[in-house]
C-alpha atoms as a PDB file:
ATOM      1  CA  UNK A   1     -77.186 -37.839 137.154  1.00  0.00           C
ATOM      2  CA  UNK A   2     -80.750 -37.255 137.231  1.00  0.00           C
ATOM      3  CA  UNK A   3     -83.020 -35.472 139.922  1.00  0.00           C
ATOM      4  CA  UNK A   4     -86.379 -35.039 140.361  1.00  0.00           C
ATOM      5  CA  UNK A   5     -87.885 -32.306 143.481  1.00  0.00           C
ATOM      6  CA  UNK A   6     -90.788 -34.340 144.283  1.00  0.00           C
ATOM      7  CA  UNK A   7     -92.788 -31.794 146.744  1.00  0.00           C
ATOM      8  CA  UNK A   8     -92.838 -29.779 142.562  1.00  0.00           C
ATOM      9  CA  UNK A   9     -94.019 -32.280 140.803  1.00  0.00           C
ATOM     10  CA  UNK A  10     -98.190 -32.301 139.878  1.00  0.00           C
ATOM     11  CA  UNK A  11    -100.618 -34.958 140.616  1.00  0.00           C
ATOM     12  CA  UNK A  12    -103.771 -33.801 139.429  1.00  0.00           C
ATOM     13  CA  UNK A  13    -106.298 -36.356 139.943  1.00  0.00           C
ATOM     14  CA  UNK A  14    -104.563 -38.171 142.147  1.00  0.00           C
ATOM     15  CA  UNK A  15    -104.054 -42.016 141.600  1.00  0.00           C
ATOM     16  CA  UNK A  16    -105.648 -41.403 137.896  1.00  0.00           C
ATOM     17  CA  UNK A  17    -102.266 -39.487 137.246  1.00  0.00           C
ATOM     18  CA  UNK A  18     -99.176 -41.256 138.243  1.00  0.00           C
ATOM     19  CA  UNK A  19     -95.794 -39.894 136.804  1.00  0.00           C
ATOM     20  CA  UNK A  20     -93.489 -41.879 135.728  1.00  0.00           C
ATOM     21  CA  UNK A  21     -89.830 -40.317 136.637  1.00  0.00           C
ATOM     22  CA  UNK A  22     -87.883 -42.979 135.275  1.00  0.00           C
ATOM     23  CA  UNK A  23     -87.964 -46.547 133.205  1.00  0.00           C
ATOM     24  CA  UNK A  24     -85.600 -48.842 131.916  1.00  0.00           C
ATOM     25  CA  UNK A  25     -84.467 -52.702 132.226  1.00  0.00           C
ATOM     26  CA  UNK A  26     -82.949 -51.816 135.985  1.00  0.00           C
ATOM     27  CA  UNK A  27     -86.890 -50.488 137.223  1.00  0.00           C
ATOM     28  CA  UNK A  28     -89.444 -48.037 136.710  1.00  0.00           C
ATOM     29  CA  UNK A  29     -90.097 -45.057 139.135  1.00  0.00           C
ATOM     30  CA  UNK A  30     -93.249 -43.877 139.459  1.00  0.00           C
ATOM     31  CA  UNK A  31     -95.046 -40.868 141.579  1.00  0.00           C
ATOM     32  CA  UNK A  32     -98.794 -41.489 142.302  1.00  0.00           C
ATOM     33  CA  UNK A  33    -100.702 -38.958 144.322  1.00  0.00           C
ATOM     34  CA  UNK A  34    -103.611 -40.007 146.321  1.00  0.00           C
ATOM     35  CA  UNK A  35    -106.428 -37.634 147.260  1.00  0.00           C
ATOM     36  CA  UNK A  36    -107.858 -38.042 150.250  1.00  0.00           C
ATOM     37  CA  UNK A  37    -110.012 -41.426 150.518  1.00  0.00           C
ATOM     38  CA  UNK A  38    -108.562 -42.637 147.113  1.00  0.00           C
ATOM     39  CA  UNK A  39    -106.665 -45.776 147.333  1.00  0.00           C
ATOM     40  CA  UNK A  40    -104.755 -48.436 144.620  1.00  0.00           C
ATOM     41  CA  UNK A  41    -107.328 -51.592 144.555  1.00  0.00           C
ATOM     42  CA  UNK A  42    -106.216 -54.971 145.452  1.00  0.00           C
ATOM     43  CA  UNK A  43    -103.961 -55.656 142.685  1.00  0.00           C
ATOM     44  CA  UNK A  44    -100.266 -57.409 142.260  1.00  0.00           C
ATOM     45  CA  UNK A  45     -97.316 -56.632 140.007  1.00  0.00           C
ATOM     46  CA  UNK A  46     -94.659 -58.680 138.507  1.00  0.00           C
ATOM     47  CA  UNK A  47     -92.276 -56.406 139.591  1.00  0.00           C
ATOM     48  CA  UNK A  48     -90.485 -56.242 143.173  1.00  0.00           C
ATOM     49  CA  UNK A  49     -92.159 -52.687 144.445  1.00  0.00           C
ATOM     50  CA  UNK A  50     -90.354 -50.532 146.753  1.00  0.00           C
ATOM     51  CA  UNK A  51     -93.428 -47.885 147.953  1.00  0.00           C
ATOM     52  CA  UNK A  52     -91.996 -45.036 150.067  1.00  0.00           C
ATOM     53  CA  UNK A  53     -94.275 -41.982 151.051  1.00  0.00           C
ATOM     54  CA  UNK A  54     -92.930 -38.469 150.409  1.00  0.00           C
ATOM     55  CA  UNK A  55     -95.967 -36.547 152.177  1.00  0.00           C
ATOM     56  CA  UNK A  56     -98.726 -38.086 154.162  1.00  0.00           C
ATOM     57  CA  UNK A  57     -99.615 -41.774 154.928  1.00  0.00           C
ATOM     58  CA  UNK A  58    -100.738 -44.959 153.762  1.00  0.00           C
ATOM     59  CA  UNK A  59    -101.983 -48.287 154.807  1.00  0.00           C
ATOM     60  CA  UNK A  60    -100.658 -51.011 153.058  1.00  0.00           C
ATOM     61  CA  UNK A  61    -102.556 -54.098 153.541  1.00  0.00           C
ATOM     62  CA  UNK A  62    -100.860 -57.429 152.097  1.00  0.00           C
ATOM     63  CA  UNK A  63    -101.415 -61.167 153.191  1.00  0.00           C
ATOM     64  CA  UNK A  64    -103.264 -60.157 155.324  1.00  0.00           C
ATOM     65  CA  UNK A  65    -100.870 -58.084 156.750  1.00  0.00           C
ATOM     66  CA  UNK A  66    -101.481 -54.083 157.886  1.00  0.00           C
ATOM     67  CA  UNK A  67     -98.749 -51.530 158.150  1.00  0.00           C
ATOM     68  CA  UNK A  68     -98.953 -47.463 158.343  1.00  0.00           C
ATOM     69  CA  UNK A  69     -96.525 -45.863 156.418  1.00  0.00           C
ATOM     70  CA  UNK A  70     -95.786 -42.939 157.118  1.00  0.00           C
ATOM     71  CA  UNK A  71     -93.201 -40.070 155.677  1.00  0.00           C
ATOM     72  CA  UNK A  72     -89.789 -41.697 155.095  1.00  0.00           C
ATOM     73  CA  UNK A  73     -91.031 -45.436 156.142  1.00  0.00           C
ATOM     74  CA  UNK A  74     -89.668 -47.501 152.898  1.00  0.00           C
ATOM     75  CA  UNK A  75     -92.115 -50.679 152.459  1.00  0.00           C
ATOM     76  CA  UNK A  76     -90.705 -53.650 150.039  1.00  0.00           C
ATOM     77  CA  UNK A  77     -93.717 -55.644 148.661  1.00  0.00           C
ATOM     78  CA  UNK A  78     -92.605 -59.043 146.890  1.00  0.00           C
ATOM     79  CA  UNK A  79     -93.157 -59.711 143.303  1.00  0.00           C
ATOM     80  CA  UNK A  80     -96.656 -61.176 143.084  1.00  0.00           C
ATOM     81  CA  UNK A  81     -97.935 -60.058 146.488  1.00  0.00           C
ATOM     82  CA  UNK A  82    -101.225 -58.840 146.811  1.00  0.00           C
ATOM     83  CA  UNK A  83    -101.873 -55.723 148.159  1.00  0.00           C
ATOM     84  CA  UNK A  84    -103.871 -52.413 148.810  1.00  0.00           C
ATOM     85  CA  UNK A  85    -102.643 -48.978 149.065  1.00  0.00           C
ATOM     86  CA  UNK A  86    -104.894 -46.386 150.623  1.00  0.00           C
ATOM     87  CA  UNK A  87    -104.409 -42.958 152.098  1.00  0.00           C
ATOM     88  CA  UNK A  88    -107.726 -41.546 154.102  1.00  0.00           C
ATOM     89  CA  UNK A  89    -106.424 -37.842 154.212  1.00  0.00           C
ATOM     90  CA  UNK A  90    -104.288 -38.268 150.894  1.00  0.00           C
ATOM     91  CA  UNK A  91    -100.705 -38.777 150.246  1.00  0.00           C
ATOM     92  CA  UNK A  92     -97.922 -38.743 147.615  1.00  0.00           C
ATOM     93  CA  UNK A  93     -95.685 -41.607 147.312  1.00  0.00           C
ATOM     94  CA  UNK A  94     -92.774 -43.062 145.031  1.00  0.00           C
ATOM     95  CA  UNK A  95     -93.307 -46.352 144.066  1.00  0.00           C
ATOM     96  CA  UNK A  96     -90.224 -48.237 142.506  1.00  0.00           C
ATOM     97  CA  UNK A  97     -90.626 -51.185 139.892  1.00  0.00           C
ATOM     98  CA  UNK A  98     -87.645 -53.636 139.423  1.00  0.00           C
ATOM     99  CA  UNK A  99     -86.868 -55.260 137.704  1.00  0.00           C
ATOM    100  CA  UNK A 100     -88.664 -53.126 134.678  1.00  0.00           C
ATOM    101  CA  UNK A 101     -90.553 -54.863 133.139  1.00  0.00           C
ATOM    102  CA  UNK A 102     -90.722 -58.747 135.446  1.00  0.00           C
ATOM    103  CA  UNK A 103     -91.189 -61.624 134.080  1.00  0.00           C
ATOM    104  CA  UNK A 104     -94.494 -62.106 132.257  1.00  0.00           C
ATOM    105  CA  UNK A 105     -95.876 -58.188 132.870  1.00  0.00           C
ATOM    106  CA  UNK A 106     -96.367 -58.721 129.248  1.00  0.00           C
ATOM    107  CA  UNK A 107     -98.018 -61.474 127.032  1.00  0.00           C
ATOM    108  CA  UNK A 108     -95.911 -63.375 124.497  1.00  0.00           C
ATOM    109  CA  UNK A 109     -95.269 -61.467 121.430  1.00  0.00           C
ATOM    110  CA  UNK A 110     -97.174 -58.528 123.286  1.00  0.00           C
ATOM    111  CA  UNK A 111     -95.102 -55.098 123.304  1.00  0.00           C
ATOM    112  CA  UNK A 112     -95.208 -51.498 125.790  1.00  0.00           C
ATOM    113  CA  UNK A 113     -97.319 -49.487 123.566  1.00  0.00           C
ATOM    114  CA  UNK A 114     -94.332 -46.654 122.185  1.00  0.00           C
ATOM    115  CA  UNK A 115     -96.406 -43.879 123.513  1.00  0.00           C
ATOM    116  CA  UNK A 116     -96.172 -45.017 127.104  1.00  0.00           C
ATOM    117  CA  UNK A 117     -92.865 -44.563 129.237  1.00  0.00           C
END
């Protein structure tokens, strides 16, 4: 069993510090704080992400598709699916890779660097 008190854990910085709590072949669980006003650019995994806020909100903003997500609202965002995460007042979320890593996150012959989780 492992646990993690997620209202203790530091985010200084906010999105340029994510945590990552967890990662192996099942996913990858990560905790990104966003200051207030910060956001995650349009970008895409190649992961399935499960993005559920822990304190404050978000807009998530997908094919052109908006949602608020607020405390305990669990979003799933489709492998490949474009999106933007942005809090105005700031927010701390858990975002949940899987599988970890999807199929071509990396480049043929191309390996996760040792030093990163």
């Amino acid at each position: 069993m492992l646990i993690w008190r997620l209202d203790e854990i530091p985010t200084p910085g906010g999105r340029t510090s994510p945590v990552v709590l967890f990662s192996g072949d099942e996913g990858r669980a990560i905790f990104v704080g966003l200051e207030p006003g910060q956001e995650l650019g349009e970008h895409e995994v190649r992961e399935n992400a499960w993005l559920l806020p822990v304190a404050g909100s978000v807009e998530i903003v997908a094919d052109d598709r908006s949602v608020q997500a607020d405390p305990g609202t669990l979003v799933w965002l489709e492998r490949g699916e474009r999106r933007v995460v942005r809090s105005p007042a700031g927010a701390r979320v858990l975002l949940v890779l899987a599988p970890w890593p999807g199929p071509g996150h990396y480049a043929p012959g191309e390996e996760p660097s040792p030093n990163v989780p």
